[in-house]
C-alpha atoms as a PDB file:
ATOM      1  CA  UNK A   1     142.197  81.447  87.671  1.00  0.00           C
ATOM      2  CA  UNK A   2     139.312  83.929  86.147  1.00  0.00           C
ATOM      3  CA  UNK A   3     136.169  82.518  86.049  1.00  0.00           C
ATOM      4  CA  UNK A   4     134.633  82.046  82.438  1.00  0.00           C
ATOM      5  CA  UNK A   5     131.462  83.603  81.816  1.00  0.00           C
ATOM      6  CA  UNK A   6     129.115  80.464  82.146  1.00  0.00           C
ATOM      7  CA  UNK A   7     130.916  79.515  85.651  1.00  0.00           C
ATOM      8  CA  UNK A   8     129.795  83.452  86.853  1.00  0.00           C
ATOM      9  CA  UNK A   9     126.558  83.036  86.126  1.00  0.00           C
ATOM     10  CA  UNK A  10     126.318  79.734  88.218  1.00  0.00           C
ATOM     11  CA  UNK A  11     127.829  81.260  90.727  1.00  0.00           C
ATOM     12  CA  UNK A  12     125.820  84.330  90.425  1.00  0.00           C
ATOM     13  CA  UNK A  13     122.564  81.681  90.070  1.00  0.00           C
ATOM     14  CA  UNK A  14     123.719  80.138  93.285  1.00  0.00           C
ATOM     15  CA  UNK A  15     123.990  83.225  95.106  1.00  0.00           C
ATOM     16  CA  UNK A  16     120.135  84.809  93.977  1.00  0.00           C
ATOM     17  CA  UNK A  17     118.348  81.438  94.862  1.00  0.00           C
ATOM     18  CA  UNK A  18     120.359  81.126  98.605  1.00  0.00           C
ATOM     19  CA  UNK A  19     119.196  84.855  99.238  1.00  0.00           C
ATOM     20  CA  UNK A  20     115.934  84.909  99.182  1.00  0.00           C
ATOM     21  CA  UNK A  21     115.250  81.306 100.226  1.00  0.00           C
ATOM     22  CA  UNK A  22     117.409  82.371 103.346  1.00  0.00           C
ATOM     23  CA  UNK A  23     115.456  85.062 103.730  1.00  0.00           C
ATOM     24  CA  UNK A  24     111.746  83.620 103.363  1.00  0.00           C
ATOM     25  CA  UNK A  25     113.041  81.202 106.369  1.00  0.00           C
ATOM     26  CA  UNK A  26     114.435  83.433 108.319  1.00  0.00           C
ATOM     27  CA  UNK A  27     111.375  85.514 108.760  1.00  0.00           C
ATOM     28  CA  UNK A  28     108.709  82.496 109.188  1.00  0.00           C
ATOM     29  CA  UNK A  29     110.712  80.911 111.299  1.00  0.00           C
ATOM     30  CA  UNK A  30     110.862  84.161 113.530  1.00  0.00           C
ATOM     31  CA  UNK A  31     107.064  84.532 113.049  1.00  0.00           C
ATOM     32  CA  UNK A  32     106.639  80.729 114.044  1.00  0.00           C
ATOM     33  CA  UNK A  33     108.678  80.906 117.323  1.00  0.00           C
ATOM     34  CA  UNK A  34     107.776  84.587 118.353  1.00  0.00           C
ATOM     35  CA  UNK A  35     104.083  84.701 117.049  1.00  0.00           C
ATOM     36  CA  UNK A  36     102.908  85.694 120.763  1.00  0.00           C
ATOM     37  CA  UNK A  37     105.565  88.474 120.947  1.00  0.00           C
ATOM     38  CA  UNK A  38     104.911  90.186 117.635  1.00  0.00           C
ATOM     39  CA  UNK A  39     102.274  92.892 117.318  1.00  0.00           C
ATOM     40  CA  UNK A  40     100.122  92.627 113.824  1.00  0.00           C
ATOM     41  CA  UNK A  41     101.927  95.844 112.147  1.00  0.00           C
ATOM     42  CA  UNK A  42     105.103  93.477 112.501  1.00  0.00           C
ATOM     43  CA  UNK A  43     104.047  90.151 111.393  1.00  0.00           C
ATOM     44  CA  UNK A  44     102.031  92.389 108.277  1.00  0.00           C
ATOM     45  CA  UNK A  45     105.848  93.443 107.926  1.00  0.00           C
ATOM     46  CA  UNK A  46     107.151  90.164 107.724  1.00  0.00           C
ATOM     47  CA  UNK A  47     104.672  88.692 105.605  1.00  0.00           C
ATOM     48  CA  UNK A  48     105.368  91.219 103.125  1.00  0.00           C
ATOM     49  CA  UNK A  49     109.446  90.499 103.293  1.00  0.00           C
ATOM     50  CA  UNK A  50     108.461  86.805 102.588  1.00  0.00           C
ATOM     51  CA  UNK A  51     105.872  87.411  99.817  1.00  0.00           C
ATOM     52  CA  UNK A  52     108.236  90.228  98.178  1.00  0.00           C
ATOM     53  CA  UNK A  53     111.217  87.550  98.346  1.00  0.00           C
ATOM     54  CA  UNK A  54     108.658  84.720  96.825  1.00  0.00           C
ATOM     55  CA  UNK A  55     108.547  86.807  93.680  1.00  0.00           C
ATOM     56  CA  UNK A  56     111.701  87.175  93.491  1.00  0.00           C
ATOM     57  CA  UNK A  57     112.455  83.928  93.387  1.00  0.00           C
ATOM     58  CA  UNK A  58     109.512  82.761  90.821  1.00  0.00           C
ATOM     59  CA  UNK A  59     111.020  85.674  88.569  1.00  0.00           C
ATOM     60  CA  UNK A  60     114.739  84.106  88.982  1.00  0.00           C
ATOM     61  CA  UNK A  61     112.979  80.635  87.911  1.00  0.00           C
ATOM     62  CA  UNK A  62     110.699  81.669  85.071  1.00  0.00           C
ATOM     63  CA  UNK A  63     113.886  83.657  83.985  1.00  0.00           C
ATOM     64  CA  UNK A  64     116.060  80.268  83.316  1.00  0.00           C
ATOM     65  CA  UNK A  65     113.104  78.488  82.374  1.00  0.00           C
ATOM     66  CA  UNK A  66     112.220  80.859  79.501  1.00  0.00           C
ATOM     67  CA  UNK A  67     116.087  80.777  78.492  1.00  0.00           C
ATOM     68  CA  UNK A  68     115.846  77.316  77.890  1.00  0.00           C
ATOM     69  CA  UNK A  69     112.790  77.717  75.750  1.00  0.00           C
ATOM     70  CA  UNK A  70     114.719  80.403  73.764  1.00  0.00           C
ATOM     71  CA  UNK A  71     117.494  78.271  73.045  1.00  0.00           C
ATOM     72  CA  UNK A  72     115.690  75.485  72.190  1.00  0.00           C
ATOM     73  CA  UNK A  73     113.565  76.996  70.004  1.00  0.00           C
ATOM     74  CA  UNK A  74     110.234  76.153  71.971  1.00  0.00           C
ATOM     75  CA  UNK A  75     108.654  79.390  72.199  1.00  0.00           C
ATOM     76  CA  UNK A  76     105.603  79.779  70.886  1.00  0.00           C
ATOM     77  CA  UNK A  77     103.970  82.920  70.764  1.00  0.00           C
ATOM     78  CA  UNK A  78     100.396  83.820  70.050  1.00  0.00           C
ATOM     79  CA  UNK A  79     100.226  87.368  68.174  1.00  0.00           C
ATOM     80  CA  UNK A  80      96.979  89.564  69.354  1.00  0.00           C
ATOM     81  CA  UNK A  81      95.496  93.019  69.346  1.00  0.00           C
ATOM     82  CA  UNK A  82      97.519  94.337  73.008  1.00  0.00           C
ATOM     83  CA  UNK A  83      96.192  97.637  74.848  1.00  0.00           C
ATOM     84  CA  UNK A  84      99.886  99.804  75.123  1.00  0.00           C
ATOM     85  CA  UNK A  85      98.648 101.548  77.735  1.00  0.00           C
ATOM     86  CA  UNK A  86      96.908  99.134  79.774  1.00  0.00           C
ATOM     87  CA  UNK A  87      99.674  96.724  79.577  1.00  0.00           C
ATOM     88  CA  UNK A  88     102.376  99.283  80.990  1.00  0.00           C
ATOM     89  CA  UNK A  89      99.576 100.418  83.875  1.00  0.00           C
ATOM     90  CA  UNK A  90      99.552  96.765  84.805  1.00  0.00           C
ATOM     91  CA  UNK A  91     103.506  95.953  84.870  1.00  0.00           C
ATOM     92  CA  UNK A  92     103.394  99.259  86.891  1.00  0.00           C
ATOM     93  CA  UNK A  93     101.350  98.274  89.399  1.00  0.00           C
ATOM     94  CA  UNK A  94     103.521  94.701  89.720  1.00  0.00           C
ATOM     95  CA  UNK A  95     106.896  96.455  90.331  1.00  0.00           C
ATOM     96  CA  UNK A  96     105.516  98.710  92.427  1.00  0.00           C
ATOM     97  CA  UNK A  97     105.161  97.093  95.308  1.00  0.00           C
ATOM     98  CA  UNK A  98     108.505  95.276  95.589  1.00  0.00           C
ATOM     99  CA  UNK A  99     109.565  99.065  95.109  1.00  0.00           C
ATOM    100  CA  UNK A 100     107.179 101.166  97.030  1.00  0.00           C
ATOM    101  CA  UNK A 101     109.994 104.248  97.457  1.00  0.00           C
ATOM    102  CA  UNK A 102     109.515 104.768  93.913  1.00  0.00           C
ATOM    103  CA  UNK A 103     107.839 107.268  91.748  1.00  0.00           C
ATOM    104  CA  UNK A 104     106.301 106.319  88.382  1.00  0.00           C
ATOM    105  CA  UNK A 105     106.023 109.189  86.217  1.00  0.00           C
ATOM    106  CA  UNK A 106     103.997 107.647  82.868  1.00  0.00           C
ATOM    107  CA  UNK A 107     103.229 109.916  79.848  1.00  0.00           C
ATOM    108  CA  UNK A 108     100.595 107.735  78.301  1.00  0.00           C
ATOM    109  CA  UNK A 109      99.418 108.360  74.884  1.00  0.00           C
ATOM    110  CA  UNK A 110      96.643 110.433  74.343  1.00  0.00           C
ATOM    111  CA  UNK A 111      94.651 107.670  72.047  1.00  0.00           C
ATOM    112  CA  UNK A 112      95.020 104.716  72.571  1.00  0.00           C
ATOM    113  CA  UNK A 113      97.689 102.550  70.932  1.00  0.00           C
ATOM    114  CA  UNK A 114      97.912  98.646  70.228  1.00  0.00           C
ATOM    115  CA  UNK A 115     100.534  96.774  69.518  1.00  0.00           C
ATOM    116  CA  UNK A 116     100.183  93.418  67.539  1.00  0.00           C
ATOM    117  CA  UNK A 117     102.174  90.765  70.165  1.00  0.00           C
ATOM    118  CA  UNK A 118     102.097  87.732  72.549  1.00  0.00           C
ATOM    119  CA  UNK A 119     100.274  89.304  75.755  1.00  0.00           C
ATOM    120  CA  UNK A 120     101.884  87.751  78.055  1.00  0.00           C
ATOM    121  CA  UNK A 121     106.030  87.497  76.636  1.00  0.00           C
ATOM    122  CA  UNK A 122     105.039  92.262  76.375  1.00  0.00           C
ATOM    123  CA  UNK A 123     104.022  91.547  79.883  1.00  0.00           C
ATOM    124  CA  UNK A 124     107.448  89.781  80.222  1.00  0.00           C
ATOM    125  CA  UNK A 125     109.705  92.213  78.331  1.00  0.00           C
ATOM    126  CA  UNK A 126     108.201  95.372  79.739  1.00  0.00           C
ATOM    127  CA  UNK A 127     108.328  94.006  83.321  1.00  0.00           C
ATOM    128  CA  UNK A 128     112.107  92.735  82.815  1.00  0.00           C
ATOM    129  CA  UNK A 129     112.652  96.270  81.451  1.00  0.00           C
ATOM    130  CA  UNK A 130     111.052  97.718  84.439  1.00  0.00           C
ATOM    131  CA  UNK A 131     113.253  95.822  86.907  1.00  0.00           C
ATOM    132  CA  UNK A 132     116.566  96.509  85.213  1.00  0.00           C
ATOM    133  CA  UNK A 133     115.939 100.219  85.791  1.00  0.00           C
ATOM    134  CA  UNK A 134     114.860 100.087  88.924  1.00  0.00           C
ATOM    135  CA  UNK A 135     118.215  97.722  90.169  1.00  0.00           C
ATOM    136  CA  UNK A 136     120.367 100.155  88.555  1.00  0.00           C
ATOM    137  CA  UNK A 137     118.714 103.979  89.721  1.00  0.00           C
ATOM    138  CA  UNK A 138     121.235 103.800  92.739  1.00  0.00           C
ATOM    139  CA  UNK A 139     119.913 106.714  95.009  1.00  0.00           C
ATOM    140  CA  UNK A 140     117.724 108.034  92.012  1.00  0.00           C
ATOM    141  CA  UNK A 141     114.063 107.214  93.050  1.00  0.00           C
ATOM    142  CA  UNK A 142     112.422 108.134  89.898  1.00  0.00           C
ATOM    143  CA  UNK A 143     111.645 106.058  86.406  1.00  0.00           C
ATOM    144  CA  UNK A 144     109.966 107.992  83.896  1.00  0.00           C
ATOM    145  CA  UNK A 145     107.821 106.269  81.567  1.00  0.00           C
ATOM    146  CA  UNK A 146     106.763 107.154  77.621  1.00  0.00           C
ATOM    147  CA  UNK A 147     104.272 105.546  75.667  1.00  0.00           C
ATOM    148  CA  UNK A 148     103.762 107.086  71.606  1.00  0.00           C
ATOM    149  CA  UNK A 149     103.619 105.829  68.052  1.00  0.00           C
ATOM    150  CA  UNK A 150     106.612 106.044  65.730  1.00  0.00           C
ATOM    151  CA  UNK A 151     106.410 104.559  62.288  1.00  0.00           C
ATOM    152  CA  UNK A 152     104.699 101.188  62.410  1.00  0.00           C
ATOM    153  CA  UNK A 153     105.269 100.796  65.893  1.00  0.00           C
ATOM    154  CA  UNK A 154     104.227 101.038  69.645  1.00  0.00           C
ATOM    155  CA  UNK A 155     107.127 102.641  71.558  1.00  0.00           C
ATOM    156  CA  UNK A 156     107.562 102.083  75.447  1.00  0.00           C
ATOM    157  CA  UNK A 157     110.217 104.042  76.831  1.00  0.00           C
ATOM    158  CA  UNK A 158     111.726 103.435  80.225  1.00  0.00           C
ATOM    159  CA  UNK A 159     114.550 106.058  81.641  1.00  0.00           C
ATOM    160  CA  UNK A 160     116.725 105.678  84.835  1.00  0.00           C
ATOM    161  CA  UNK A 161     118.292 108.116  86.479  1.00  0.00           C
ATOM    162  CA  UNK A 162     121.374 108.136  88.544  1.00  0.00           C
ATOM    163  CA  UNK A 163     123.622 105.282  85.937  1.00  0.00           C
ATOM    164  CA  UNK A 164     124.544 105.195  82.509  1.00  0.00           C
ATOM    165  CA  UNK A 165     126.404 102.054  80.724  1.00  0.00           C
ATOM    166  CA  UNK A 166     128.875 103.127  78.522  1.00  0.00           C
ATOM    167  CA  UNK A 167     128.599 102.996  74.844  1.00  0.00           C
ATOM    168  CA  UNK A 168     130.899  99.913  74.158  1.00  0.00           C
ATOM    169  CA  UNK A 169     129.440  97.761  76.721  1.00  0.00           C
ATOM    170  CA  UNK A 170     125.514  98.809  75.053  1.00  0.00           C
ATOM    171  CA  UNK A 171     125.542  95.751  72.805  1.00  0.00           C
ATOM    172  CA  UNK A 172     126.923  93.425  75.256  1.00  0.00           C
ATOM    173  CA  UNK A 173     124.076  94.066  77.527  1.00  0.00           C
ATOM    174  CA  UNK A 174     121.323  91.774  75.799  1.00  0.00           C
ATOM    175  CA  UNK A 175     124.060  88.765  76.222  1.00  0.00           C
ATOM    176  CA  UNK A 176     123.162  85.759  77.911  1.00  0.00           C
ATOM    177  CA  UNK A 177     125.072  85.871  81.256  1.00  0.00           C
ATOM    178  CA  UNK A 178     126.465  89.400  80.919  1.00  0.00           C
ATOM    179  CA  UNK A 179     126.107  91.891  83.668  1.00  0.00           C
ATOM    180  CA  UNK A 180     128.440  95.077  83.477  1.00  0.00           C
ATOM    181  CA  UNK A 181     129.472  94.591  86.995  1.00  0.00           C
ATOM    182  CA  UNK A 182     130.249  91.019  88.926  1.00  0.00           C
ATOM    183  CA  UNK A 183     127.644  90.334  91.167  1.00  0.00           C
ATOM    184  CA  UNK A 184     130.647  90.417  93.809  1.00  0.00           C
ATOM    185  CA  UNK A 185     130.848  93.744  93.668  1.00  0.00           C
ATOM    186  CA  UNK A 186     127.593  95.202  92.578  1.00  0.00           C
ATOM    187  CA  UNK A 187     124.342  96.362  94.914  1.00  0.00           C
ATOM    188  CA  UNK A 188     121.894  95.723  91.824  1.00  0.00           C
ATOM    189  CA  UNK A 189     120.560  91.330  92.087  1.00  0.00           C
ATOM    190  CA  UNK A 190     120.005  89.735  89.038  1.00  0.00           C
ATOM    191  CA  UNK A 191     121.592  86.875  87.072  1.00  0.00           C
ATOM    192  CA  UNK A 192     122.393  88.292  83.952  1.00  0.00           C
ATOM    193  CA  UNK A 193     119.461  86.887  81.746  1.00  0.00           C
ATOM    194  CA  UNK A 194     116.491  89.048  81.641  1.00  0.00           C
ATOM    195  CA  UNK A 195     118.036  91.450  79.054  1.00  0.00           C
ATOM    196  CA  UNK A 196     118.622  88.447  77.311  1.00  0.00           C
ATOM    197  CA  UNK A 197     115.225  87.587  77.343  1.00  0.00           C
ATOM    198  CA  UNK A 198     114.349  91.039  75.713  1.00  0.00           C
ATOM    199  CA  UNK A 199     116.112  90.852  73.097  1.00  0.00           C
ATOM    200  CA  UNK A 200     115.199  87.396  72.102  1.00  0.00           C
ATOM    201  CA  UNK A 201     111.513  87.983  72.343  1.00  0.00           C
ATOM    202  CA  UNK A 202     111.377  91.315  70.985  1.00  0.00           C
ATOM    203  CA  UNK A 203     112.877  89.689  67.741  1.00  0.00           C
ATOM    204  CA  UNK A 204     111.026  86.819  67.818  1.00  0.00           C
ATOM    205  CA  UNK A 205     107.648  89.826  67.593  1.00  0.00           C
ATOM    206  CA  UNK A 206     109.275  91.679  64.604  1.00  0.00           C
ATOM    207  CA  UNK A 207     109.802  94.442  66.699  1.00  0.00           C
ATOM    208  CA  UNK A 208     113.247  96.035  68.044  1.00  0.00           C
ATOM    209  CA  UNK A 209     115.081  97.415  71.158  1.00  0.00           C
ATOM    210  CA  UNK A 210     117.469 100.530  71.861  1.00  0.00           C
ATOM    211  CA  UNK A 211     119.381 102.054  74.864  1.00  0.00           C
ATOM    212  CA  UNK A 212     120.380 105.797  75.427  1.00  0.00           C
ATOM    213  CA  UNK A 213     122.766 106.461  78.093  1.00  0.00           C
ATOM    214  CA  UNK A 214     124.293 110.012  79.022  1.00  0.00           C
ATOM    215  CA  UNK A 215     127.289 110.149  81.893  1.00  0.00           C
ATOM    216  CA  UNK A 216     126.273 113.454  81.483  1.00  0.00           C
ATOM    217  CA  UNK A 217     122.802 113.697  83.020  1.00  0.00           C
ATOM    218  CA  UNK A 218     123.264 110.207  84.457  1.00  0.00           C
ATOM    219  CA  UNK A 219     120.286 108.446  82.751  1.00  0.00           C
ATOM    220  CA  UNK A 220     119.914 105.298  80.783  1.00  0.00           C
ATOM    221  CA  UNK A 221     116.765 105.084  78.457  1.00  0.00           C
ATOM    222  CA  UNK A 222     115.293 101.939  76.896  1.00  0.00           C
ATOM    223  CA  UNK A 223     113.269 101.567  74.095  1.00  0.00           C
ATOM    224  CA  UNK A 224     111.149  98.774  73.139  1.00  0.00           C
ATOM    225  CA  UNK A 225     109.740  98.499  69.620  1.00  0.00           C
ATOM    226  CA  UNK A 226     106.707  96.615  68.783  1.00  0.00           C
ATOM    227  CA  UNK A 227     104.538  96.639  65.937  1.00  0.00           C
ATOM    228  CA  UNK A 228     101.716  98.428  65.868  1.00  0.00           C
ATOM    229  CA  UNK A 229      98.260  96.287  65.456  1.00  0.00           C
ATOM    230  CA  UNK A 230      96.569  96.827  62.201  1.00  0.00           C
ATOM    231  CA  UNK A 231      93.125  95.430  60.687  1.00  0.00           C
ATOM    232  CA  UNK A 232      94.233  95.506  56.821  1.00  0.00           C
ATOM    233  CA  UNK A 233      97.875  93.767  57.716  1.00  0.00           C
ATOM    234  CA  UNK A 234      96.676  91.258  59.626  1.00  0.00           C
ATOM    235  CA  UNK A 235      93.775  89.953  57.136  1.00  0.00           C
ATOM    236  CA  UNK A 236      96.354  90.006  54.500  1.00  0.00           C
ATOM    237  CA  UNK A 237      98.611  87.748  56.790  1.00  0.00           C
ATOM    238  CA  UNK A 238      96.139  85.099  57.764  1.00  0.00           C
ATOM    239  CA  UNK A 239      95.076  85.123  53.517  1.00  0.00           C
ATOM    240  CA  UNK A 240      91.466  86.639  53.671  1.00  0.00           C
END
């Protein structure tokens, strides 16, 4: 019988948690029972594996806590005056070192740019963002990063290389639970939900998301849409 789409994702769930917990034991226990054997570049090594596989798992957990807050309507958000370029600098310099093979090419923008958003849920989004494209460059080791103004808003553009997602399966993407391939059978972790989380909270900010993908040149672009911060509109919203 084919598994419905909620029973996937517990199975998927299952499968996310038991790796990196089985991981994170594995290695202390080996530093625990061969701490006398190992030289310091090797335990270094080790302690990285366990504090790379920590963060994994916190991420897993904050993503199905912050689903639960989306569907119950519990999200608050507190709108402020964000730095665009600092914020991207700092997501940067989070992924990076659970992907250290990587290159970051970022075109910042020449003045700087705010948004008007929740610090810490653009923090979220762009990092989720982030992740996704790094899961899914397959042997590409390259993200290229924009940051510019369009319109009324702050635009952060993040483009993969070595995937595309096909044009019907585009919207389907920012479902809760979807993943274009079963975990069974795909090399890229995740449970489905982050994308989800994008979408949700990029609404909930007034601002909008779109994807780009070319089988062509093999790339997948996102683009995240947030407003842009202004004096005049924000006096007029809080009534002075």
């Amino acid at each position: 019988m084919k598994k419905n789409i909620k029973d996937e994702f517990i199975s998927t769930l299952s499968h996310e948690i038991r790796t990196p917990l089985t991981s994170i034991k594995g290695f202390a226990q080996t530093m625990l029972n061969s701490w006398d054997k190992l030289d310091d570049e090797k335990k270094k090594e080790f302690l990285k594996i366990i504090t790379n596989q920590s963060q994994r798992l916190i991420n897993l957990i904050e993503n199905v806590l912050n689903v639960a807050k989306i569907d119950s309507n519990s999200e608050n958000l507190v709108l402020i005056k964000v730095n665009a370029n600092q914020i991207m600098q700092n997501c940067i310099n989070v992924v990076s070192m659970n992907y250290p093979d990587f290159e970051f090419n970022i075109e910042k923008s020449k003045n700087e740019l705010f948004c008007l958003s929740d610090s810490d849920k653009t923090q979220q989004i762009l990092l989720n963002i982030l992740d996704n494209a790094l899961k899914y460059s397959k042997n590409s080791k390259k993200i290229d990063i924009k940051i510019f103004a369009k319109n009324d808003f702050v635009v952060f553009s993040v483009i993969n290389w070595g995937n595309y997602i096909e044009k019907d399966k585009i919207p389907k993407i920012f479902e809760k639970f979807y993943r274009i391939d079963s975990y069974l059978n795909s090399t890229a972790q995740g449970s489905g939900l982050g994308l989800y989380i994008v979408k949700n909270l990029v609404d909930k900010m007034q601002g909008k998301i779109e994807v780009n993908s070319s089988k062509e040149e093999l790339k997948t672009e996102f683009l995240v849409y947030l407003p842009v911060y202004e004096i005049e509109k924000q006096t007029k919203n809080i009534g002075v």
